[in-house]
Protein backbone atom coordinates (compact mmCIF):
# COMPACT_ATOMS: atom_id res chain seq x y z
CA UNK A 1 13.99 6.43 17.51
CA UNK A 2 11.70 8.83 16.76
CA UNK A 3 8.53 8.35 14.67
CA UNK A 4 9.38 10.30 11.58
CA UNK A 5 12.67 8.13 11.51
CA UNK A 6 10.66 5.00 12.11
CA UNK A 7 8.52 5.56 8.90
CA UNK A 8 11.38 6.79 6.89
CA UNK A 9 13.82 3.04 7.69
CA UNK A 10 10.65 1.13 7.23
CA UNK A 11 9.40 3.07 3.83
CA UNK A 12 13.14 2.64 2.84
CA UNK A 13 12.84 -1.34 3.57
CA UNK A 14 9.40 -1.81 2.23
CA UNK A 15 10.35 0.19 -1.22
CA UNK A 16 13.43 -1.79 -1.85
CA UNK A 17 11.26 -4.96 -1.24
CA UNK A 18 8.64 -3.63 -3.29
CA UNK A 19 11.07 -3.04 -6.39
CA UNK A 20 12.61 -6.79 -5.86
CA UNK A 21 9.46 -9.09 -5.30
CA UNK A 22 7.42 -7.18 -7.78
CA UNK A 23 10.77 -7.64 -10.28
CA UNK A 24 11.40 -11.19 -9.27
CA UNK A 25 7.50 -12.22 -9.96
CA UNK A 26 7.31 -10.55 -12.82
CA UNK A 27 10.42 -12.05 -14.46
CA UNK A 28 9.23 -15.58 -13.50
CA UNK A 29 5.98 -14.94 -15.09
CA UNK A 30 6.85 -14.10 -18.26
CA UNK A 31 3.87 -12.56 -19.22
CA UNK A 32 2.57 -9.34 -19.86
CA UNK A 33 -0.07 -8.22 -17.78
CA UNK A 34 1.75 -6.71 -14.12
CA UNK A 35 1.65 -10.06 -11.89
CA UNK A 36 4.27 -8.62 -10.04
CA UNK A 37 2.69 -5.42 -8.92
CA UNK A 38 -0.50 -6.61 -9.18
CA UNK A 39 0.64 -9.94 -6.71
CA UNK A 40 2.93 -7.31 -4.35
CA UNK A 41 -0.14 -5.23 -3.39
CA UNK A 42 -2.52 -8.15 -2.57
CA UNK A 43 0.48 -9.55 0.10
CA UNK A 44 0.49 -5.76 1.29
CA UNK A 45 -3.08 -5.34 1.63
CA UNK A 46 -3.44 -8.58 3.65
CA UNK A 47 0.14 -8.15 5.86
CA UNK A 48 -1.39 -4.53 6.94
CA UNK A 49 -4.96 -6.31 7.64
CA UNK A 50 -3.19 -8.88 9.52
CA UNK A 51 -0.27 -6.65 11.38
CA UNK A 52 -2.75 -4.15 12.15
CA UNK A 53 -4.95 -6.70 14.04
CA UNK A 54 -1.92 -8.59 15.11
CA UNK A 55 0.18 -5.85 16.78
CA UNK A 56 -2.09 -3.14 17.05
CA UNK A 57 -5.63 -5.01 18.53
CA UNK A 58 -4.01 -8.14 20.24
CA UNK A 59 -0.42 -6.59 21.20
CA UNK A 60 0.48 -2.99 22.59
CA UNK A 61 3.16 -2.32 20.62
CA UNK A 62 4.76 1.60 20.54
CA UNK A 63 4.01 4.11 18.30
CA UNK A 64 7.51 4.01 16.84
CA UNK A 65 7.14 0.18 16.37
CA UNK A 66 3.98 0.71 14.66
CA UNK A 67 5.17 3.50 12.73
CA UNK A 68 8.14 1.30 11.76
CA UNK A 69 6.16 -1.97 10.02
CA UNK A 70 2.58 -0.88 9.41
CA UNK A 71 3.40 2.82 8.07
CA UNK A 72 6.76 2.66 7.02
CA UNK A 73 7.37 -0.91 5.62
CA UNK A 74 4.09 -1.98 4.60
CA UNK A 75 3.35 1.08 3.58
CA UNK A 76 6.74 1.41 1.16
CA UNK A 77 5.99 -1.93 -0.08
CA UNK A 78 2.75 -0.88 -1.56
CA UNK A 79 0.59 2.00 -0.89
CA UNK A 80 -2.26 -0.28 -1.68
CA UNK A 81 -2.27 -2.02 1.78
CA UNK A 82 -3.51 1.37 3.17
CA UNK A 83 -5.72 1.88 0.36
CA UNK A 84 -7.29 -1.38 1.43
CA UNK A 85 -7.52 -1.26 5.25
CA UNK A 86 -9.35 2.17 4.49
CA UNK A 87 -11.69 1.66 2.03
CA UNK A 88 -12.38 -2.19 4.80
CA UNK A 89 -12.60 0.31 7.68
CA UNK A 90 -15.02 2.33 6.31
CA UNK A 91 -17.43 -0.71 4.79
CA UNK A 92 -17.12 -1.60 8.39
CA UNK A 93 -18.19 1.16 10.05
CA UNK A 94 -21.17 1.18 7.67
CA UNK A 95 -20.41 4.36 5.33
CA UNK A 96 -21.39 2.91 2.08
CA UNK A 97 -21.73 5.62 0.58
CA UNK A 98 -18.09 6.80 1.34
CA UNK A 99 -16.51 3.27 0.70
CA UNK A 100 -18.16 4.04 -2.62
CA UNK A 101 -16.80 7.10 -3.15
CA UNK A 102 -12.85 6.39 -1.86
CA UNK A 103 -12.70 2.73 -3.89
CA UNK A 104 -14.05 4.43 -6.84
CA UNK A 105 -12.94 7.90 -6.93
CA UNK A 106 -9.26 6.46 -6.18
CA UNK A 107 -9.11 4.34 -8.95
CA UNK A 108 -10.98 6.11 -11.67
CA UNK A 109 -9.05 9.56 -10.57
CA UNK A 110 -5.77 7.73 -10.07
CA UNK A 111 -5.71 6.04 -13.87
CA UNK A 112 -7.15 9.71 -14.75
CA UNK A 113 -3.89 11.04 -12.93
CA UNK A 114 -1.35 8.60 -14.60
CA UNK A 115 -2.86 9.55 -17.83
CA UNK A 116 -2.45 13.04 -16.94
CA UNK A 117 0.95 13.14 -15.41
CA UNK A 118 2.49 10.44 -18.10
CA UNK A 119 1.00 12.92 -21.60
CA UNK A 120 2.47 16.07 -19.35
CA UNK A 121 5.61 14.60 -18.63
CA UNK A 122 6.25 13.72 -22.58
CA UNK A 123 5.57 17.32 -23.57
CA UNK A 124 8.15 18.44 -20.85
């Protein structure tokens, strides 16, 4: 299986899962504030953390493999688990000033985005 195939199954999996859990939570919680979203992205940002150490660092797994669950599934279950391992990998490598910029130029321009994108979209 090719790579492009690998992300595209696992993105499949990991959105479904995504939509389901974050659902599921948030119907459970009864409350308004997004739990389930909000709980769904701190399980993907530590399953990339630990798959990425796990199966890329301690295992030799392929590139399709990898592809398939850190990329594609992880990846389709929240974006944030690559938002994380980034914005970790560069506090590591001691770029402070970069971290800075990523963490808060993501969220700040992302929320500016949403904004954007949701006031266009009801004038469309």
């Amino acid at each position: 299986m090719g790579i492009v195939l690998s992300v595209a199954l696992g993105g499949a999996v990991g959105s479904v899962l995504r939509f389901l859990l974050s659902k599921m939570i948030q119907t459970r919680a009864g409350i308004e504030f997004p739990v389930g979203t909000f709980l769904v992205n701190l399980a993907g940002a530590f399953l990339i953390g630990l798959a990425f150490a796990y199966l890329v660092e301690r295992m030799t797994v392929s590139p399709e493999v990898r592809a398939l669950l850190i990329t594609g599934l992880l990846g389709g279950l929240t974006t944030f688990s690559t938002f994380s391992y980034e914005s970790y990998s560069l506090l590591m490598d001691g770029e402070l000033v970069k971290f800075l910029l990523y963490v808060l130029g993501t969220n700040a321009l992302g929320i500016f985005m949403t904004l954007f994108g949701y006031n266009l979209g009801r004038f469309l």
